[in-house]
N, C-alpha and C. Protein backbone atom coordinates (compact mmCIF):
# COMPACT_ATOMS: atom_id res chain seq x y z
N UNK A 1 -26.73 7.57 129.52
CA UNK A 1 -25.67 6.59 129.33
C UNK A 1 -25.75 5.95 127.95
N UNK A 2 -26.98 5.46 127.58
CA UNK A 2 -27.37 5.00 125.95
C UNK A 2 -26.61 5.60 125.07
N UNK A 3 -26.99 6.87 125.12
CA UNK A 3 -26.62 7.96 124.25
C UNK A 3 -25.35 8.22 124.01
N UNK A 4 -24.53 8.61 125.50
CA UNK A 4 -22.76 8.21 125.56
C UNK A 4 -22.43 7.03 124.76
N UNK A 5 -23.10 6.14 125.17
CA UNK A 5 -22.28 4.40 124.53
C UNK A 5 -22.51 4.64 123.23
N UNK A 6 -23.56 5.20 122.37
CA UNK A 6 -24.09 5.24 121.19
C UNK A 6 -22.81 6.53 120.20
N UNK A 7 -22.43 7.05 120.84
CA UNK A 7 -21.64 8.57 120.66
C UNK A 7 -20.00 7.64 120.64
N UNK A 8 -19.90 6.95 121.74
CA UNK A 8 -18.67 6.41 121.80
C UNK A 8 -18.10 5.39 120.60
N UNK A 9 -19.71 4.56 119.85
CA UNK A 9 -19.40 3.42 119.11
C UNK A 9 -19.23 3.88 117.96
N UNK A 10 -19.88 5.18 117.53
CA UNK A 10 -19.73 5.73 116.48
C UNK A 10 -18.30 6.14 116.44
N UNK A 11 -18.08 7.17 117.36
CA UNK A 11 -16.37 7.49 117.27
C UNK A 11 -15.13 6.30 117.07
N UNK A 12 -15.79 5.58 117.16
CA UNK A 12 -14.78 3.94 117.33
C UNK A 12 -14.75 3.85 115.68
N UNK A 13 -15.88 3.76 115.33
CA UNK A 13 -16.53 3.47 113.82
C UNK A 13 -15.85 4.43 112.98
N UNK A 14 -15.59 5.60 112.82
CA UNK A 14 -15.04 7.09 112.41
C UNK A 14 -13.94 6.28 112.41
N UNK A 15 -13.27 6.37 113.65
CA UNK A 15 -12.00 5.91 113.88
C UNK A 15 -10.99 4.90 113.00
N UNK A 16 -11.85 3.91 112.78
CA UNK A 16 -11.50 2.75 112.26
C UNK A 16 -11.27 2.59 110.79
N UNK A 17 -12.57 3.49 109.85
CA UNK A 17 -12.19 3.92 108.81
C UNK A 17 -11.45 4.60 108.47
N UNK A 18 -10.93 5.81 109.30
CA UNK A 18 -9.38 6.45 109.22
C UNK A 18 -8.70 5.54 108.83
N UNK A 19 -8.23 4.76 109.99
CA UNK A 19 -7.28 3.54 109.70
C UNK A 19 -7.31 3.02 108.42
N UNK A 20 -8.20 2.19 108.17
CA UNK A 20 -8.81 1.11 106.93
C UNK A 20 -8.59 1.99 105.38
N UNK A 21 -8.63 3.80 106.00
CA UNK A 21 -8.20 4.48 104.46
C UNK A 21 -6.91 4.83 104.62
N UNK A 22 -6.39 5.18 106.00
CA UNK A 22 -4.67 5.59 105.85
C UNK A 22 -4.52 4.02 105.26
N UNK A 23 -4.35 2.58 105.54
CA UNK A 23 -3.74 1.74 105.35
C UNK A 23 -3.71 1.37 103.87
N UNK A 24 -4.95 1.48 103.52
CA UNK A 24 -4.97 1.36 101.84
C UNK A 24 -4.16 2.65 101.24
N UNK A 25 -4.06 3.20 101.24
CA UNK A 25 -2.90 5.29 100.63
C UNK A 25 -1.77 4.14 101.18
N UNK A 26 -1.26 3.67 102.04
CA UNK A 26 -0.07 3.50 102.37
C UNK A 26 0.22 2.31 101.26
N UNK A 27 -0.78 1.06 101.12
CA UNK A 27 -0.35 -0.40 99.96
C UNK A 27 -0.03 0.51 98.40
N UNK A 28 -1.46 1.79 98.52
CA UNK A 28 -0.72 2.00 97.12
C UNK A 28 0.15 2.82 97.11
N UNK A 29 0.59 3.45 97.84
CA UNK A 29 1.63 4.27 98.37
C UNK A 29 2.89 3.55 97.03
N UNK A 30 2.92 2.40 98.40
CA UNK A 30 3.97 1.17 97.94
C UNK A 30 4.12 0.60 96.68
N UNK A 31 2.97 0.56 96.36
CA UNK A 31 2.77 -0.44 94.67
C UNK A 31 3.45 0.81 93.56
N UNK A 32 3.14 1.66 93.97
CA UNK A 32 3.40 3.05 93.00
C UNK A 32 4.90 2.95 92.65
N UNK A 33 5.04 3.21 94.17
CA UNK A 33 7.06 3.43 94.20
C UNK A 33 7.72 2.34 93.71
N UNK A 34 6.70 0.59 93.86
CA UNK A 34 7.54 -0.23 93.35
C UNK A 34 7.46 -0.30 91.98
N UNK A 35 6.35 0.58 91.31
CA UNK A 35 6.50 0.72 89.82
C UNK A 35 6.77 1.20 89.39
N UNK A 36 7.99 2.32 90.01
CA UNK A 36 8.46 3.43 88.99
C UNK A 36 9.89 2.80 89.09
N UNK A 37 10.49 3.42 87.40
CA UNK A 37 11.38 2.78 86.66
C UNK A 37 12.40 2.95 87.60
N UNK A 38 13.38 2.09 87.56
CA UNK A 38 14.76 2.08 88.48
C UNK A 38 15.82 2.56 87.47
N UNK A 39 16.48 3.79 87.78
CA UNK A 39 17.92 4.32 86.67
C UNK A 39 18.78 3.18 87.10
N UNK A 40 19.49 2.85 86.21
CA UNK A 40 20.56 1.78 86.06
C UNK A 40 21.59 2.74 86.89
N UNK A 41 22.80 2.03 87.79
CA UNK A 41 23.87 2.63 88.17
C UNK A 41 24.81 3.04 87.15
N UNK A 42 25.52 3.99 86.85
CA UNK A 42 26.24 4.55 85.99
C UNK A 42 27.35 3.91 85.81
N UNK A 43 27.99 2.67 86.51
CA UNK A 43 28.68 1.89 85.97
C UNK A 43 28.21 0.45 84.94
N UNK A 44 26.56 0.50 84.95
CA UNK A 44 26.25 -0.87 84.36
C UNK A 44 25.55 0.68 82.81
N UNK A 45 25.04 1.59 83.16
CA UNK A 45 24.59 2.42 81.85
C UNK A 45 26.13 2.67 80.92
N UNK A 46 27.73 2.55 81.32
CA UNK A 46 28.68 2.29 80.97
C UNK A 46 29.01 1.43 80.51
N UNK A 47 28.96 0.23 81.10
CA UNK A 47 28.97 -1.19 80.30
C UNK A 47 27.80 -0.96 79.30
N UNK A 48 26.86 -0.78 79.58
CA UNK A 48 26.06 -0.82 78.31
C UNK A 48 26.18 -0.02 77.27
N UNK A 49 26.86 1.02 77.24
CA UNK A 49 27.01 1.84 75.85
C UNK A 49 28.20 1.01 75.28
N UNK A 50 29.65 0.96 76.46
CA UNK A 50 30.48 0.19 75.89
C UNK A 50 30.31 -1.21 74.75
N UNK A 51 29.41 -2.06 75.10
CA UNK A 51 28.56 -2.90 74.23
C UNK A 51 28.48 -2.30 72.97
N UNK A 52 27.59 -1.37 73.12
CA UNK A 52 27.18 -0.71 72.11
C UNK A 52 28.53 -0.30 70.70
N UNK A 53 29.40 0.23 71.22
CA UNK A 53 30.38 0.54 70.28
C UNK A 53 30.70 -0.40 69.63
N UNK A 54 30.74 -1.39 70.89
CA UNK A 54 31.59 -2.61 70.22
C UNK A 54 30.66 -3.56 69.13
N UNK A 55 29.55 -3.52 69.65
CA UNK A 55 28.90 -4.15 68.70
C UNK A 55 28.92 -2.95 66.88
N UNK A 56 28.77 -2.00 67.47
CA UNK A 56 28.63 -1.25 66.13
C UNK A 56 30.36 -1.47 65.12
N UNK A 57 31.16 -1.76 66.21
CA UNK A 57 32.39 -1.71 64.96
C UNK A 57 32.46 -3.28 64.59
N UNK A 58 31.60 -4.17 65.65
CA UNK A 58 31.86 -5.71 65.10
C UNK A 58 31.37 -5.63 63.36
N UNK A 59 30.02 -5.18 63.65
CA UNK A 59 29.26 -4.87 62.60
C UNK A 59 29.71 -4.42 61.26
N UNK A 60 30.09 -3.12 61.24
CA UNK A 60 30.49 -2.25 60.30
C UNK A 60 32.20 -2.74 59.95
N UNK A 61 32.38 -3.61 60.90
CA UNK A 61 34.36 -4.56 60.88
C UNK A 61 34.54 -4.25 59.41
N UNK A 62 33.64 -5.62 58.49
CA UNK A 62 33.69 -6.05 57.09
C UNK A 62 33.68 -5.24 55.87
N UNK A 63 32.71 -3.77 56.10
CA UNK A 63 32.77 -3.01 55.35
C UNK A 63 33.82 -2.17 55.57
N UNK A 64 33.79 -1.57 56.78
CA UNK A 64 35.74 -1.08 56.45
C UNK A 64 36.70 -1.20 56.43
N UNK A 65 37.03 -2.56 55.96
CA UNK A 65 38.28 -3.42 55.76
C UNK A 65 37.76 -3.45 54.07
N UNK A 66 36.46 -3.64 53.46
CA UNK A 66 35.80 -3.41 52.22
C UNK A 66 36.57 -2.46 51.62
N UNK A 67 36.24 -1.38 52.28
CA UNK A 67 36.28 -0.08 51.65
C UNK A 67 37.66 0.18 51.85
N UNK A 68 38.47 -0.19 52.32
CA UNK A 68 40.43 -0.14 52.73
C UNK A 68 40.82 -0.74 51.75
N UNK A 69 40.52 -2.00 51.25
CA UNK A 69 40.94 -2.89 50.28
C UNK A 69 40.75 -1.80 48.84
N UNK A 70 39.65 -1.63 48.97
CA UNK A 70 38.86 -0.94 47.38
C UNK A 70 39.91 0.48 47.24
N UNK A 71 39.93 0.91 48.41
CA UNK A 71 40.44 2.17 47.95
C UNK A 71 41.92 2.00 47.86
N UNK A 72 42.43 0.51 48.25
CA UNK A 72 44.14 0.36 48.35
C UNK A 72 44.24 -0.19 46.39
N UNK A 73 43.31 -0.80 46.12
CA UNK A 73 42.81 -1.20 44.86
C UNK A 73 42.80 0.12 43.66
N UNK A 74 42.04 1.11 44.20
CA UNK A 74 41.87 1.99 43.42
C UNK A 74 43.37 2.83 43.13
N UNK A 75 44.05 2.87 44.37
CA UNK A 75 45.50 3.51 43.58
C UNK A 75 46.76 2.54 43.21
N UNK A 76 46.57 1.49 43.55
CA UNK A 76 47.39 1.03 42.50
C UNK A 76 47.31 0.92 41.36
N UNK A 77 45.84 0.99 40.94
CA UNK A 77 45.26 1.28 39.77
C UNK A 77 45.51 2.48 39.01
N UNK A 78 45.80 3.44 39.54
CA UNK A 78 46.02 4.65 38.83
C UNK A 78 47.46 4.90 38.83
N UNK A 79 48.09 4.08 39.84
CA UNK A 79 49.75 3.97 39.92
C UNK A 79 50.12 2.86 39.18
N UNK A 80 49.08 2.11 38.51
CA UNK A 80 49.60 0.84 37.15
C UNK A 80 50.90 0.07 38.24
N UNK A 81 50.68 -0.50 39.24
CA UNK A 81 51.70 -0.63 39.91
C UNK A 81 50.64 -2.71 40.13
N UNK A 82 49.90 -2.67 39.37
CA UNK A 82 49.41 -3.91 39.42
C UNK A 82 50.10 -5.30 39.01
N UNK A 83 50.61 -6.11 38.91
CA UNK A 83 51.18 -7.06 37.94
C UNK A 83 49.55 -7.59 37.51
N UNK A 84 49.82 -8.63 36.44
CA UNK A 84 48.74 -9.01 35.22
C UNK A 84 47.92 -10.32 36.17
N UNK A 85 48.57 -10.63 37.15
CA UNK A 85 47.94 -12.07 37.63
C UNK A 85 47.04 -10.80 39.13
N UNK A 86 47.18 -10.19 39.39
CA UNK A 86 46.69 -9.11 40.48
C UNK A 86 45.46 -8.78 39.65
N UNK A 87 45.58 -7.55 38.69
CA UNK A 87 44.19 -7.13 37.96
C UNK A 87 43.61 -8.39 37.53
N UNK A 88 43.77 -9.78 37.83
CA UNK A 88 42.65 -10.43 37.19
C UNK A 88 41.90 -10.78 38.43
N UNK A 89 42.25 -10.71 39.51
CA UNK A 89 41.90 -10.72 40.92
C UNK A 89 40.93 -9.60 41.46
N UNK A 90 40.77 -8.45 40.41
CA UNK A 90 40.33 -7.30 41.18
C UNK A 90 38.67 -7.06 41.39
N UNK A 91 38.20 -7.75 40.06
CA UNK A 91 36.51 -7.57 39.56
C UNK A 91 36.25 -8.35 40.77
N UNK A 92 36.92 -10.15 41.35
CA UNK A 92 36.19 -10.69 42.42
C UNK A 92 36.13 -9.94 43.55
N UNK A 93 37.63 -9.15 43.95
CA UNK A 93 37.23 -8.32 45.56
C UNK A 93 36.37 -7.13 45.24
N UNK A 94 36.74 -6.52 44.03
CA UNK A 94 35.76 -4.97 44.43
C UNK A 94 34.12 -5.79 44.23
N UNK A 95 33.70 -7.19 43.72
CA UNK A 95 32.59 -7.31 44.00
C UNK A 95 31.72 -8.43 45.93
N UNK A 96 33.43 -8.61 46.48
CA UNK A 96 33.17 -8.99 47.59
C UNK A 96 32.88 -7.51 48.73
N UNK A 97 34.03 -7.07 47.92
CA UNK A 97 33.73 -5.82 48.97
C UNK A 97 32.81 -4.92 48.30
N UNK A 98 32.05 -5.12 47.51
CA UNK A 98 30.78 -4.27 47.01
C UNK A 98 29.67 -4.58 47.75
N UNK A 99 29.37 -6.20 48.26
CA UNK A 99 28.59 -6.64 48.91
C UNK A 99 28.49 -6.41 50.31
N UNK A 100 29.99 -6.24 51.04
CA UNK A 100 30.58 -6.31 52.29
C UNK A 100 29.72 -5.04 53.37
N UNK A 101 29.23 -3.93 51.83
CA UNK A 101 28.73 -2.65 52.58
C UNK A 101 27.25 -2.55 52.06
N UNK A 102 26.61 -3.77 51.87
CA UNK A 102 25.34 -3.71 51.09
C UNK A 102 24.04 -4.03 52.48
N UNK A 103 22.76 -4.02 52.44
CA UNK A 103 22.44 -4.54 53.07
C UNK A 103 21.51 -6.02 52.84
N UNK A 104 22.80 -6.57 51.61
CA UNK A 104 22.73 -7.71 51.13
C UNK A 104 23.53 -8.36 52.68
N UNK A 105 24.60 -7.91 53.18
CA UNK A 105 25.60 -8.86 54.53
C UNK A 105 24.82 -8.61 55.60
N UNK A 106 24.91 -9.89 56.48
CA UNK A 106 24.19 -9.86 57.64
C UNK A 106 24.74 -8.87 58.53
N UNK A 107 25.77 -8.71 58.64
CA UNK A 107 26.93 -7.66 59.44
C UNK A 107 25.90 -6.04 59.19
N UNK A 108 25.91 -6.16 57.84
CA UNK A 108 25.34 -4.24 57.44
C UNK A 108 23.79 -4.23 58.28
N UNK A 109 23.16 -5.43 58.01
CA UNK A 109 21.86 -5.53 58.44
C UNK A 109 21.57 -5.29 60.18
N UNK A 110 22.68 -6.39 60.71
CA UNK A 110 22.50 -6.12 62.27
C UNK A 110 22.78 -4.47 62.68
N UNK A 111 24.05 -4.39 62.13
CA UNK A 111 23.98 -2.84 62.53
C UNK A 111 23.17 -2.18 62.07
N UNK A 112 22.21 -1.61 61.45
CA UNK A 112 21.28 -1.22 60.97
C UNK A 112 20.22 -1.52 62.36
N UNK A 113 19.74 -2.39 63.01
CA UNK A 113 18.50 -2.71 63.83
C UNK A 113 19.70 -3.60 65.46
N UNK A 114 20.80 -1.91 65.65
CA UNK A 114 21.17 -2.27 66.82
C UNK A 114 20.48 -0.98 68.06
N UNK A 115 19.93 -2.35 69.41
CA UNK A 115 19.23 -1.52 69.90
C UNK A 115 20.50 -0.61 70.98
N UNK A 116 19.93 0.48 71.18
CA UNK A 116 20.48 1.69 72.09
C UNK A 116 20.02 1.67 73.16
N UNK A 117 20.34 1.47 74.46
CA UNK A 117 19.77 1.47 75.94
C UNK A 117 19.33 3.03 76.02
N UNK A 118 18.51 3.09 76.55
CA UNK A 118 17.83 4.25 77.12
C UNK A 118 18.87 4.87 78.36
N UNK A 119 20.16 5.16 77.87
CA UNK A 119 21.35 5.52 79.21
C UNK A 119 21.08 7.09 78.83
N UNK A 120 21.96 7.90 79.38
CA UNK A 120 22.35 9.63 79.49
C UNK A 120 22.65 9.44 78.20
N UNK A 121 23.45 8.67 77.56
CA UNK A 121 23.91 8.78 76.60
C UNK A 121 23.00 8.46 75.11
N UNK A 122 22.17 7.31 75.70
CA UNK A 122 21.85 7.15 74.60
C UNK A 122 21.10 8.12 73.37
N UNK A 123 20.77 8.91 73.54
CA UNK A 123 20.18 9.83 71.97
C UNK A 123 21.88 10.45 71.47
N UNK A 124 22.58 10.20 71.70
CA UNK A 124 24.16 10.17 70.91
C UNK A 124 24.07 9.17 70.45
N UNK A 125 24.12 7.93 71.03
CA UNK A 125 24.65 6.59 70.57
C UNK A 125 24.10 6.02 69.45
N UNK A 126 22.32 6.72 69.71
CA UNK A 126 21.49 6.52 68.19
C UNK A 126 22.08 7.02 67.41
N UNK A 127 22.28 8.20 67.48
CA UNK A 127 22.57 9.37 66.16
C UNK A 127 23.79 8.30 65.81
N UNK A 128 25.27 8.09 66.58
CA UNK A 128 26.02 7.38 66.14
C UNK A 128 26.01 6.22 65.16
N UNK A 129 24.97 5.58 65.30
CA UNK A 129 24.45 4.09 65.01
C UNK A 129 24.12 5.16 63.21
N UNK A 130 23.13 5.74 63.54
CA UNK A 130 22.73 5.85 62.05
C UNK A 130 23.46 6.42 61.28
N UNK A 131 24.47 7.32 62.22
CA UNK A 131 25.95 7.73 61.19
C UNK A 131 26.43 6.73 60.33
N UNK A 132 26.99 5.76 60.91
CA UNK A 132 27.68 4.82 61.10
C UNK A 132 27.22 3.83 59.78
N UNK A 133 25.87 3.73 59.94
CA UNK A 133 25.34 2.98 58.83
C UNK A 133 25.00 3.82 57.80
N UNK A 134 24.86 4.90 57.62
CA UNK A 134 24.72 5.77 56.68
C UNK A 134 26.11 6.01 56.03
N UNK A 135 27.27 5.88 56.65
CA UNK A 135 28.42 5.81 56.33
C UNK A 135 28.96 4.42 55.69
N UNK A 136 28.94 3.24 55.65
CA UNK A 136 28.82 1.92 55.68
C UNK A 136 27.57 2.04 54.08
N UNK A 137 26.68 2.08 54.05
CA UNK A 137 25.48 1.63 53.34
C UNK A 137 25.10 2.82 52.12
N UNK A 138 25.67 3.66 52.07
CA UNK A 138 25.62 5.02 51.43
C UNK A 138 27.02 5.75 51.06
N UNK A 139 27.76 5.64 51.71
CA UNK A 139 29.07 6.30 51.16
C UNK A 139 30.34 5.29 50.94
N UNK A 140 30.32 4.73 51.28
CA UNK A 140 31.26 3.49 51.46
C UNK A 140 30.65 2.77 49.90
N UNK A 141 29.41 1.93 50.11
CA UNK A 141 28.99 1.43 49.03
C UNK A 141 28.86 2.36 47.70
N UNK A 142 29.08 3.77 47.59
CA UNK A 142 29.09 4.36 46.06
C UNK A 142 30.22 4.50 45.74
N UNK A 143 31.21 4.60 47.13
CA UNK A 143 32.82 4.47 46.34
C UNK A 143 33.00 3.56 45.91
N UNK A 144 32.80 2.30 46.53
CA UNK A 144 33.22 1.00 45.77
C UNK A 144 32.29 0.94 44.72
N UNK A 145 31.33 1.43 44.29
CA UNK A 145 31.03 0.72 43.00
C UNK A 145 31.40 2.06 42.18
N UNK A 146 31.86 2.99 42.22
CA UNK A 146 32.69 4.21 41.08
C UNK A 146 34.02 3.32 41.00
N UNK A 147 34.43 2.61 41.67
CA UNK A 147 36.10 2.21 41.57
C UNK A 147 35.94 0.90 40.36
N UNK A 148 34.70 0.25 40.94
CA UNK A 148 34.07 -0.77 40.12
C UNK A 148 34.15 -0.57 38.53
N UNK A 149 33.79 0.90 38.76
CA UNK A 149 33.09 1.37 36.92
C UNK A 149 34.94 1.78 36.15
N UNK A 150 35.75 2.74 37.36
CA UNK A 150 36.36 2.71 36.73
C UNK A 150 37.82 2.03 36.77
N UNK A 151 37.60 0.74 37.32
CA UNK A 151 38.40 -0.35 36.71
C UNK A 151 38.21 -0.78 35.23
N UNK A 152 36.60 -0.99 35.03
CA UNK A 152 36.41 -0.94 33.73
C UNK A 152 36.43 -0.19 33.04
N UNK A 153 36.07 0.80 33.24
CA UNK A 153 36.70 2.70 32.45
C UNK A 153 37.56 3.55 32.84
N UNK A 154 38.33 3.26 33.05
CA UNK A 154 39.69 3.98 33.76
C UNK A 154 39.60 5.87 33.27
N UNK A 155 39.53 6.16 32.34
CA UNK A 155 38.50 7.33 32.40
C UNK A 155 37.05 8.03 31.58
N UNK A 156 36.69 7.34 32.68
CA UNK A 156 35.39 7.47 33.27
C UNK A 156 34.90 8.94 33.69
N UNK A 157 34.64 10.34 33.73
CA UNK A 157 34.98 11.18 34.28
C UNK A 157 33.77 11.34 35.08
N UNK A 158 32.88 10.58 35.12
CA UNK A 158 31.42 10.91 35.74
C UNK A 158 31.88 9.99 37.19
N UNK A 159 32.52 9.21 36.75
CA UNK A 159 32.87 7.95 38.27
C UNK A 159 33.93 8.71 38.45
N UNK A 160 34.77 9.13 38.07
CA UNK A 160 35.80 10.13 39.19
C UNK A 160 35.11 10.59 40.04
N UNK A 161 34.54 11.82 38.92
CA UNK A 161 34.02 12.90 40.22
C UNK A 161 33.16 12.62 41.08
N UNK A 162 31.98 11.51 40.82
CA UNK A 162 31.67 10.71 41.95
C UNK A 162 31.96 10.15 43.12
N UNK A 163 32.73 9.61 43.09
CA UNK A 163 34.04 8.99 43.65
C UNK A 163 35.37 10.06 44.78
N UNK A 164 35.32 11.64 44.13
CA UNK A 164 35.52 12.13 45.11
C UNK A 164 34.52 12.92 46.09
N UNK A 165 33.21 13.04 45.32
CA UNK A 165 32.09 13.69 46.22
C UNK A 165 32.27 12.38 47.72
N UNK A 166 31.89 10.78 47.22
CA UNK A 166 31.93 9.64 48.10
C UNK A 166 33.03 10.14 49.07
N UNK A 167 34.14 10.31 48.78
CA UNK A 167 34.89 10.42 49.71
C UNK A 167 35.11 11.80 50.79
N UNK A 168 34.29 12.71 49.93
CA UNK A 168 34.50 13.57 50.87
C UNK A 168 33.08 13.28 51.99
N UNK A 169 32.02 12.19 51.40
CA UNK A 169 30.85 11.84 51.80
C UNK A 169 31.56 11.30 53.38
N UNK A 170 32.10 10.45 53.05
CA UNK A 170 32.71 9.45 54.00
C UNK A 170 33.05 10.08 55.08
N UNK A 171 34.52 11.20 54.34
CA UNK A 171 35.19 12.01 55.55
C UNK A 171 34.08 12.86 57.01
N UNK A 172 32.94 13.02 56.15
CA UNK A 172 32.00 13.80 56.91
C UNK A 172 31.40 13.19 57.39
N UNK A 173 30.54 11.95 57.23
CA UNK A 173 29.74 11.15 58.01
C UNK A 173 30.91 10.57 59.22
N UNK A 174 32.38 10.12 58.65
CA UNK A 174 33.12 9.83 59.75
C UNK A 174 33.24 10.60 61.10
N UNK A 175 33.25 11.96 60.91
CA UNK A 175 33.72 12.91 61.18
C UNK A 175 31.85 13.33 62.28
N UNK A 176 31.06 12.91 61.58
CA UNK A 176 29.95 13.40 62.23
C UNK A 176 29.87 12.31 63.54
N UNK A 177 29.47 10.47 63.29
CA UNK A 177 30.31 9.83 64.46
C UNK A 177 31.15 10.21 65.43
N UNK A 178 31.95 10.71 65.12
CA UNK A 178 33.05 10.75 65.76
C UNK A 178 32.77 11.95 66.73
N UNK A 179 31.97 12.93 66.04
CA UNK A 179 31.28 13.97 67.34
C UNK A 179 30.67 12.93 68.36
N UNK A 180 29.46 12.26 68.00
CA UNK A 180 28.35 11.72 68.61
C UNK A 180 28.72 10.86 69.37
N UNK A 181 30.67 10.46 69.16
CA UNK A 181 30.93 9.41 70.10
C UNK A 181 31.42 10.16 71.49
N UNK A 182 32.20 11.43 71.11
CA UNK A 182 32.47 12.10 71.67
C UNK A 182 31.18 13.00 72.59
N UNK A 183 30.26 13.14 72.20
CA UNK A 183 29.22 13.85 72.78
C UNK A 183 29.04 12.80 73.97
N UNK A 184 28.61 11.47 73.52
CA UNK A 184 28.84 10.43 74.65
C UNK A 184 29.14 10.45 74.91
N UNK A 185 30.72 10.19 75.73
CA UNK A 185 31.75 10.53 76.23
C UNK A 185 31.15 11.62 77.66
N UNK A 186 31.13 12.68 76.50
CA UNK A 186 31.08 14.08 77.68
C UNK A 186 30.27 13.65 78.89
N UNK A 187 28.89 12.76 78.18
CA UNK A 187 27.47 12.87 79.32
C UNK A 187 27.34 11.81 80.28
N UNK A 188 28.22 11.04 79.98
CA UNK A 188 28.83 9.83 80.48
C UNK A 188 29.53 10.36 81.59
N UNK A 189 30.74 11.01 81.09
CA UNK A 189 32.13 11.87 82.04
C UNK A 189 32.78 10.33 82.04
N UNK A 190 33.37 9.68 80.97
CA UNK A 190 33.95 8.88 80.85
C UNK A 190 34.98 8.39 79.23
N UNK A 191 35.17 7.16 79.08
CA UNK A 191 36.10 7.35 77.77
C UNK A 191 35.58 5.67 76.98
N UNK A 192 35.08 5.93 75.96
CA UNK A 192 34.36 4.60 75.24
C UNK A 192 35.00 4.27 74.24
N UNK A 193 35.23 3.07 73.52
CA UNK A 193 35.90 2.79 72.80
C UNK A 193 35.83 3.34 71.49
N UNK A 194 37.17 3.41 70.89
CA UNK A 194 37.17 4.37 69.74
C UNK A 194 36.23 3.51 68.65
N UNK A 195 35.45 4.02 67.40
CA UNK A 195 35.09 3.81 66.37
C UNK A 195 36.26 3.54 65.00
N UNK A 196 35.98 2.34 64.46
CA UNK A 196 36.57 1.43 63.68
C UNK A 196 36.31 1.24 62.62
N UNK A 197 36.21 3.27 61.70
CA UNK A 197 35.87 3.12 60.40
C UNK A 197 37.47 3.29 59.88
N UNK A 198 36.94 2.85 58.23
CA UNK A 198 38.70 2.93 57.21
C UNK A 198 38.66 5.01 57.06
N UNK A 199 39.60 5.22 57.15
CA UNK A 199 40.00 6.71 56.14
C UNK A 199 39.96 6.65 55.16
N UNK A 200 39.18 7.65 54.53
CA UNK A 200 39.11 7.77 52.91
C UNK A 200 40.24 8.85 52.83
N UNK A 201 40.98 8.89 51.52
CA UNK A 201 42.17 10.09 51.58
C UNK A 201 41.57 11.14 51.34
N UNK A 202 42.53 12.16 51.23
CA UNK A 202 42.19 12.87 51.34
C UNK A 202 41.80 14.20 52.70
């Protein structure tokens, strides 16, 4: 009988540690699952890219209204279609809007260090972002300062041809955006607000 009771307390003992280890596997079971990342619902990863655009054209607003002015500047200039109280007006805007695309303006700067949610979309929305400012901070800013040079040198032939490389700079960085907004779009399976750069002619 000893021996039974002794056989029985042990099996109790066995027993119990089963338990005491299933129950602990099961807390971290739990702790695990409550620490893995939660995907956002695809209507709030939507609102959040939407943000995103919008903040990028709040941003980039100033420089391409900059660069609209400069380049509305630059052909009346070559169309002499200026009156004399206008060209004395022109050195202050092409140097407001010289600044407008610098990352002298707080506007060029924020867009520059805007963050991208980790959505489906986002490795587009980056690429977009650095289009965007590469377009703004690099092509935008060398047209306006060739228009700059040749207000004062009207021919100038080194700021011409500068001046159309810039613009065909522009057309392409626009043009590259404008994929990346669209690539979004696709991975989304939805429709985001259009991008709010100026046209360079051409």
């Amino acid at each position: 009988m000893a021996a039974s009771g002794v056989r029985h307390h042990r099996s109790w003992y066995r027993h119990r540690a089963v338990l005491v280890a299933g129950g602990l596997a099961a807390v971290v079971a739990i702790a695990v699952l409550t620490d893995l990342p939660t995907h956002a619902s695809r209507s709030v990863e939507i609102a959040g890219d939407k943000s995103v655009i919008s903040q990028v054209n709040a941003d980039v607003g100033p420089c391409s209204f900059a660069l609209g002015e400069s380049l509305t500047v630059y052909g009346d200039l070559t169309a002499r279609t200026l009156s004399a109280a206008d060209a004395a007006r022109i050195p202050g805007l092409l140097h407001d809007d010289q600044t407008a695309c610098s990352f002298v303006d707080d506007s060029i700067y924020q867009l520059s260090t805007i963050e991208v949610p980790g959505s489906t979309a986002g490795n587009d929305l980056g690429q977009l972002v650095n289009s965007v400012t590469l377009w703004a901070t690099s092509d935008a800013l060398s047209a306006i300062e060739q228009i700059q040079i040749l207000y004062s040198h009207p021919s100038d032939a080194s700021a011409r041809g500068r001046l159309a490389q810039d613009e065909q700079m522009l057309r392409r960085d626009r043009g590259l955006a404008q994929a990346e907004l669209d690539a979004a779009d696709k991975a989304l399976g939805t429709r985001l607000p259009a991008l709010h750069l100026a046209q360079a002619p051409g």
